[in-house]
Each structure stands twice: as structure tokens, then as C-alpha cells.
C-alpha atoms as a PDB file:
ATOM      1  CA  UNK A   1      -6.927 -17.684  52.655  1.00  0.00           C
ATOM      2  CA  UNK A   2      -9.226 -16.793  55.182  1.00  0.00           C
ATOM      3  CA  UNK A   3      -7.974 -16.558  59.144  1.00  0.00           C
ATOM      4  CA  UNK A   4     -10.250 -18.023  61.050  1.00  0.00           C
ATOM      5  CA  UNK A   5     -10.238 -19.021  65.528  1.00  0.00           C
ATOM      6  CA  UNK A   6     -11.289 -22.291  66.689  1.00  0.00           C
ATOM      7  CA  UNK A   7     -12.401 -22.678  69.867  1.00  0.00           C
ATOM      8  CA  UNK A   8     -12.625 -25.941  71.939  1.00  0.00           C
ATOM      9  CA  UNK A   9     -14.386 -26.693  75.131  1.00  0.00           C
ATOM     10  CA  UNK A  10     -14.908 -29.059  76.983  1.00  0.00           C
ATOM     11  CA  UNK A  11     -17.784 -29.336  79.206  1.00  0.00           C
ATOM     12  CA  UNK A  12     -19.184 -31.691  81.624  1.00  0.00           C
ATOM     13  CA  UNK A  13     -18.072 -35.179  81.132  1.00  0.00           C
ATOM     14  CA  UNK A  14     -15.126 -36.036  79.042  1.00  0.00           C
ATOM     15  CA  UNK A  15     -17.406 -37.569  76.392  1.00  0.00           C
ATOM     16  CA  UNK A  16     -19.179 -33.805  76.011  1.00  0.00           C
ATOM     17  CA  UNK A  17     -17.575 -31.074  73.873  1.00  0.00           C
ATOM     18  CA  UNK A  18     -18.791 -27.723  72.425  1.00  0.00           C
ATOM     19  CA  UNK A  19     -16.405 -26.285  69.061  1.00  0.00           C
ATOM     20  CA  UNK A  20     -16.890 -22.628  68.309  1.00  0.00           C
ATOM     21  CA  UNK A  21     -15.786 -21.037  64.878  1.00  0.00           C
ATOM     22  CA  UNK A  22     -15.566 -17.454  64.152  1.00  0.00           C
ATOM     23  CA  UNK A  23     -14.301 -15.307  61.583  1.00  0.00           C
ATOM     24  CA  UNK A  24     -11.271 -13.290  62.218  1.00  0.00           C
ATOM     25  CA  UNK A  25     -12.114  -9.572  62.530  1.00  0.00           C
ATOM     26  CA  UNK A  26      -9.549  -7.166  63.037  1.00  0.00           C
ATOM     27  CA  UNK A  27     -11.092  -4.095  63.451  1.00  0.00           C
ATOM     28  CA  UNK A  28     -13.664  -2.616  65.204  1.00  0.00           C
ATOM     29  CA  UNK A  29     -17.170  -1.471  63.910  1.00  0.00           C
ATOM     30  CA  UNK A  30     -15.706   2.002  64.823  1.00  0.00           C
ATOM     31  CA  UNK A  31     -12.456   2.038  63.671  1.00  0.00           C
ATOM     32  CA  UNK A  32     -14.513   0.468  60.621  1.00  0.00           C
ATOM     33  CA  UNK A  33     -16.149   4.221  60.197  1.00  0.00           C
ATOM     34  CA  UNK A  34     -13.420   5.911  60.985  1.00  0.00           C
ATOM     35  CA  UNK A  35     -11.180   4.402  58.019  1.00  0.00           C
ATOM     36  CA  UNK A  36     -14.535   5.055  55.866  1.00  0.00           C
ATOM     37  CA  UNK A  37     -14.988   8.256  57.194  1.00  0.00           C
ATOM     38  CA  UNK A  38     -10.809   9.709  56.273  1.00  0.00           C
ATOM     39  CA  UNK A  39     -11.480   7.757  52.815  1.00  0.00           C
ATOM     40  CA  UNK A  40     -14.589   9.611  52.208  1.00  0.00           C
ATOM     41  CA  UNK A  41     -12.989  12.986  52.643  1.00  0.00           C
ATOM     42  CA  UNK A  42      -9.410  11.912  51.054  1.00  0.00           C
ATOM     43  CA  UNK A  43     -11.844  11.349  48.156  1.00  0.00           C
ATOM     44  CA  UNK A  44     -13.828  14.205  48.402  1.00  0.00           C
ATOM     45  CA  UNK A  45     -10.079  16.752  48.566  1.00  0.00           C
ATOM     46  CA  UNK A  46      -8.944  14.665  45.969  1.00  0.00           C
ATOM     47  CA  UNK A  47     -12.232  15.302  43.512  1.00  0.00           C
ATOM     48  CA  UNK A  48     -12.133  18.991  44.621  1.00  0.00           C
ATOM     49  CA  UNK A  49      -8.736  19.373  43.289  1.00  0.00           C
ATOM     50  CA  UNK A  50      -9.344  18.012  40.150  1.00  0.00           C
ATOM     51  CA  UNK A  51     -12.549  19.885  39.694  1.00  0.00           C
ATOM     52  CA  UNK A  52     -10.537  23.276  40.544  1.00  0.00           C
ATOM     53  CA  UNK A  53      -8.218  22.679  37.541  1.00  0.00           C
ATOM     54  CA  UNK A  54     -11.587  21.914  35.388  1.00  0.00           C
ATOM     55  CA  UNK A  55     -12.155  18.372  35.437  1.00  0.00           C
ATOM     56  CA  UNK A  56     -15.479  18.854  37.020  1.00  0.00           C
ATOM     57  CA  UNK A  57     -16.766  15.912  35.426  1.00  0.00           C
ATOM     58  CA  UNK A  58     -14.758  13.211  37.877  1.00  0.00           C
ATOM     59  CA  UNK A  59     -16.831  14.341  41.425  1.00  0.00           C
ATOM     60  CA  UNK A  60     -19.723  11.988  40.518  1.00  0.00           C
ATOM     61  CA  UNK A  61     -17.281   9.552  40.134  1.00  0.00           C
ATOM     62  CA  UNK A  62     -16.104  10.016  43.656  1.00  0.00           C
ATOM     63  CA  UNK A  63     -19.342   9.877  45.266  1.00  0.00           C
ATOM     64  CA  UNK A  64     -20.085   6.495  43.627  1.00  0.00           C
ATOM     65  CA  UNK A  65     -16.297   5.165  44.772  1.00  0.00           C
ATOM     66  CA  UNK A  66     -17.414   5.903  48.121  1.00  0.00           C
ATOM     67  CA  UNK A  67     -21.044   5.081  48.008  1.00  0.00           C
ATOM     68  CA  UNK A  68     -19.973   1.896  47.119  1.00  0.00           C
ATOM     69  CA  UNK A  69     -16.861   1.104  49.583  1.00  0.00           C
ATOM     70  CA  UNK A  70     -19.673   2.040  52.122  1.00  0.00           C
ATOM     71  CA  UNK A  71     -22.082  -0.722  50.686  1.00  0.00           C
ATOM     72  CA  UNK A  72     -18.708  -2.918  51.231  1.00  0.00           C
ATOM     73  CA  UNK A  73     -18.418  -2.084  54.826  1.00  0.00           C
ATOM     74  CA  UNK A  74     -22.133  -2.593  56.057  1.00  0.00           C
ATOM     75  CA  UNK A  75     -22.137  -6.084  54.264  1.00  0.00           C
ATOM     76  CA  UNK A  76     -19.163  -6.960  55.958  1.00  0.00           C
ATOM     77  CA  UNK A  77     -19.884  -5.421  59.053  1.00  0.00           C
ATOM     78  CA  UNK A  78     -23.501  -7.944  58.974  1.00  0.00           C
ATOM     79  CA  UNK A  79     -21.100 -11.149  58.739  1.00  0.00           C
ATOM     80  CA  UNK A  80     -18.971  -9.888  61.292  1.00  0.00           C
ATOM     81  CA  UNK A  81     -20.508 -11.691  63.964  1.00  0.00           C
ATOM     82  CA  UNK A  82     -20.998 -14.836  61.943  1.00  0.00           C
ATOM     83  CA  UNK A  83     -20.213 -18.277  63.793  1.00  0.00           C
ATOM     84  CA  UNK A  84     -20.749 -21.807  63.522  1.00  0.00           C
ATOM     85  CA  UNK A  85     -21.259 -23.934  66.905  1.00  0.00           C
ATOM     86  CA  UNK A  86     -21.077 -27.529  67.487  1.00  0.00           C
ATOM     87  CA  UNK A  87     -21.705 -29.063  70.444  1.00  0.00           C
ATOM     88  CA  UNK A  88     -22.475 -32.620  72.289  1.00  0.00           C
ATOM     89  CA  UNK A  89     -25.588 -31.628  74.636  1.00  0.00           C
ATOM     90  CA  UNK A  90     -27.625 -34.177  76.613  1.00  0.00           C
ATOM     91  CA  UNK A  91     -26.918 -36.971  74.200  1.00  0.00           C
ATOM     92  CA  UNK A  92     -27.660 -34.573  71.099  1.00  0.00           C
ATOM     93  CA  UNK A  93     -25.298 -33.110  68.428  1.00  0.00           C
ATOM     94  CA  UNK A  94     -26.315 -29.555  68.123  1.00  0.00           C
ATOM     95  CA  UNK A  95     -24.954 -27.412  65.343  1.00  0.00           C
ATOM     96  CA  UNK A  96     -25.977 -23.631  65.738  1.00  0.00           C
ATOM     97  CA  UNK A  97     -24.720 -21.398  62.327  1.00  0.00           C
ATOM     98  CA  UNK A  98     -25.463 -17.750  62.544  1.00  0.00           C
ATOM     99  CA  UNK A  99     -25.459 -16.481  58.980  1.00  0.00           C
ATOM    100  CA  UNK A 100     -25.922 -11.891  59.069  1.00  0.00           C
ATOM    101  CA  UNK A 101     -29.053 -11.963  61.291  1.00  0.00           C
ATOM    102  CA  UNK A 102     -30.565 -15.704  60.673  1.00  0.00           C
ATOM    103  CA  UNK A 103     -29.595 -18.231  63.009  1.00  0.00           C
ATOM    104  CA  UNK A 104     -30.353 -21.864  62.351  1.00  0.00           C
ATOM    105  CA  UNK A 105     -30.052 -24.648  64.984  1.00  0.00           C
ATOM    106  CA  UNK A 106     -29.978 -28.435  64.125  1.00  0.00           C
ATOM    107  CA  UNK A 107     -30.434 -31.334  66.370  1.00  0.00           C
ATOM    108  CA  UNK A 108     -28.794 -34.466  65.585  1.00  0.00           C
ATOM    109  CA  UNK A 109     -28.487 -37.944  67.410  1.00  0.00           C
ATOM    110  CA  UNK A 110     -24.886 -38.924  67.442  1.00  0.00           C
ATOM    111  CA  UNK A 111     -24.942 -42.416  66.087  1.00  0.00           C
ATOM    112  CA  UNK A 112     -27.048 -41.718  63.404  1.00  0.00           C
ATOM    113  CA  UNK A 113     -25.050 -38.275  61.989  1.00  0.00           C
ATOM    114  CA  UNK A 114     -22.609 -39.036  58.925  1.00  0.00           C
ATOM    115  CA  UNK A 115     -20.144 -36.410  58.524  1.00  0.00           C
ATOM    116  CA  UNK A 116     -20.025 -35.523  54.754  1.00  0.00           C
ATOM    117  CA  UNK A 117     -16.304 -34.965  52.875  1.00  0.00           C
ATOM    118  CA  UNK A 118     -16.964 -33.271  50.058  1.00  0.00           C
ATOM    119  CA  UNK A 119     -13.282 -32.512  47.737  1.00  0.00           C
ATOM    120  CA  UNK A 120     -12.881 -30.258  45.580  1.00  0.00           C
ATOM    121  CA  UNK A 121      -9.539 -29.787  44.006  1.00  0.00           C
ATOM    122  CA  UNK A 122      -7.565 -28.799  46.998  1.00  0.00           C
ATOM    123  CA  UNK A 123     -10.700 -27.194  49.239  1.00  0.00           C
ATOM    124  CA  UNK A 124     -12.566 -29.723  51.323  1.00  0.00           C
ATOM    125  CA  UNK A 125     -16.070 -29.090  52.053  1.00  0.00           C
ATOM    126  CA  UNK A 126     -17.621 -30.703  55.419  1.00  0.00           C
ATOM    127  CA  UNK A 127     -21.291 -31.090  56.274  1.00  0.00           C
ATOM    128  CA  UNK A 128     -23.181 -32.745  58.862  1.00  0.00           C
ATOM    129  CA  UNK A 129     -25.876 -35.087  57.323  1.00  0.00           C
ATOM    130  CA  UNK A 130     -29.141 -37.793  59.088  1.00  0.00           C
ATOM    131  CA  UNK A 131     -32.488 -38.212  57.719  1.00  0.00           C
ATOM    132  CA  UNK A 132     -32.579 -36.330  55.194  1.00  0.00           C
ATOM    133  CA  UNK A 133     -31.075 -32.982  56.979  1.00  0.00           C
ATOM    134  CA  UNK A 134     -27.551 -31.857  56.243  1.00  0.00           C
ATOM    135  CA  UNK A 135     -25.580 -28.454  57.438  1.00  0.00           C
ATOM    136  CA  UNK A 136     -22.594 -27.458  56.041  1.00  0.00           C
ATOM    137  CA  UNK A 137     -19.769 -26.642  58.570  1.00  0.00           C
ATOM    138  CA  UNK A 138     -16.599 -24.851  59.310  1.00  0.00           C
ATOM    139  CA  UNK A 139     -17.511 -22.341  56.169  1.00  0.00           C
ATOM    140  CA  UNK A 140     -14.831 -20.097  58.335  1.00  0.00           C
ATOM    141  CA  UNK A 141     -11.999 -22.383  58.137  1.00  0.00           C
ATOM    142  CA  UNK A 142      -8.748 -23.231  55.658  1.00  0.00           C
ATOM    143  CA  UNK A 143      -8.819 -26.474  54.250  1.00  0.00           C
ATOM    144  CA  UNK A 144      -6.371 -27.622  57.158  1.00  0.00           C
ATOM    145  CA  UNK A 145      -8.820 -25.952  59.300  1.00  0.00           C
ATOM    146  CA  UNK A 146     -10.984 -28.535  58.326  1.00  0.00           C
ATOM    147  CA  UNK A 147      -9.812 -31.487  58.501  1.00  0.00           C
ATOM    148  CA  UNK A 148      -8.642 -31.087  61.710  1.00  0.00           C
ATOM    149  CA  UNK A 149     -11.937 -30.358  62.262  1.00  0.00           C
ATOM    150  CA  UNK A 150     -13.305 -33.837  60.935  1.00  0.00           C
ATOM    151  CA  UNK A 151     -10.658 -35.801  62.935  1.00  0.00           C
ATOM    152  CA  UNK A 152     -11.733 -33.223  66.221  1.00  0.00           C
ATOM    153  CA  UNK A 153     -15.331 -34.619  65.014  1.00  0.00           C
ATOM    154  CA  UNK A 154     -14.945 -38.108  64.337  1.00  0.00           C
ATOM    155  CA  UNK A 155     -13.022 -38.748  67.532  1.00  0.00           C
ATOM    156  CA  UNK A 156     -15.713 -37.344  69.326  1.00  0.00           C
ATOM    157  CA  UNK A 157     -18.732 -38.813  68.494  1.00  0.00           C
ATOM    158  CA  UNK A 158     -17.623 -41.437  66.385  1.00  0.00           C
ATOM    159  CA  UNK A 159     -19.441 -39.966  63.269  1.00  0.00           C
ATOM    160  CA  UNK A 160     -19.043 -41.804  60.410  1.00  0.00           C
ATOM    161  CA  UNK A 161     -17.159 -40.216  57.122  1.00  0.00           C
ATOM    162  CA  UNK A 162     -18.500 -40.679  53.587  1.00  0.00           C
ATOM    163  CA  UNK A 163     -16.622 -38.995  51.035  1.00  0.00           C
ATOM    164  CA  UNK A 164     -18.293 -37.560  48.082  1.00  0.00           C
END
């Protein structure tokens, strides 16, 4: 299950709200280096032993382990900024997402947004759907996560639930 922090503000009038969702991340870029940094050379010892008692074949093997636990890292360390806001604004629903390095930003008018219930077995899959535009949302939350979300939602700017 993924951990994820919700964050609710209020701002302005009662009526006005902003929800922020981030992933959980619970170590630093450089601490993030540093634990790639002792694995590479635990590796590395480790590989030099067994090429010392003639097993010289395994170092290539070693370099790909932590070629590849390095490929791990940097994609992870591009999503670790990754959040979804929501947020009542001047009469407008705006949903910002920030995906890596894209961020997309949709407008919505309030009355006229459906929010989208989407079940799958036991997940639950929300999105925020008018004329012909839909976002998916809280992509960093549990199930539970989720629907509390919808209820925070749907008590907020009376958006209408369809289930699909």
C-alpha cells in the first residue's frame, strides 16, 4: 500500500478550499546517493572477492546489478516531487497534477464537474470529469484515501458522483 499525506486548507471564505496530495518520501535525494553509493562498493568488494578465488566471470554481473538499481533511483527520484492539487479559486475548480517534469492544470466550473467512481475489485479509481475533459485524481492515495477524498469533494462543491 502506498503512504501517502493529505493536506487540507482552507482559504478565504468558508466555501473555498485547496487539497494537496503528495507522495510519501522518506529519504533524501542525498541520503538517496549515499545508500547507492555503499551498495555500489559492497558490490564491487563483494565481485572482487569472488573474482580473487577465480570466478572472474560474475564482475559484469555486478556492474549491471548496480547499473540498474541506479536506473531505479533516478526514476524514482523524477516522481519524487509528484503532487496532485485541487482547489476552489474564484468560482473555478482547479486541479493542478505534476507528473516527473509535466505539469497539467485543469479548469473546471463547479456545478457542471461530475466526480467519476470508478471500482475495481477493492481499488477505487476517482476522476474529475465536464465537457468532455476528465483528470484522474488522488493517484497517491489508498483506497480509504480516496474515498475520503470524494466525500472531502462532494461536500465541497456539491459535485455530483456517477459510478462506473
Amino acid at each position: 500500500m502506498e503512504d501517502s499525506r493529505i493536506k487540507l486548507q482552507s482559504v478565504g471564505s468558508g466555501s473555498e478550499f485547496c487539497l494537496t496530495m503528495k507522495r510519501n518520501c522518506s529519504i533524501s535525494p542525498s541520503a538517496l546517493f549515499g545508500l547507492l553509493l555503499v551498495t555500489a562498493c559492497l558490490s564491487v568488494a563483494i565481485g572482487i572477492g569472488f573474482a580473487h578465488f577465480g570466478a572472474w566471470p560474475v564482475l559484469p554481473f555486478f556492474g549491471l546489478e548496480v547499473a540498474a538499481l541506479a536506473a531505479a533511483f533516478y526514476v524514482n527520484g523524477r516522481h519524487a516531487a509528484d503532487y496532485e492539487r485541487i482547489a476552489l479559486d474564484a468560482g473555478m475548480l482547479v486541479v493542478e497534477v505534476r507528473d516527473a517534469d509535466r505539469v497539467e492544470a485543469l479548469r473546471f466550473n463547479p456545478a457542471w464537474v461530475r466526480l467519476v467512481a470508478r471500482r475495481a475489485r477493492r481499488d477505487l479509481r476517482l476522476a474529475l470529469r465536464s465537457h468532455g475533459r476528465e483528470i484522474e485524481i488522488g493517484r497517491h492515495l489508498d483506497s480509504a484515501g480516496r474515498e475520503a477524498l470524494a466525500a472531502a469533494l462532494a461536500r465541497r462543491i456539491g459535485a455530483r458522483t456517477g459510478a462506473v
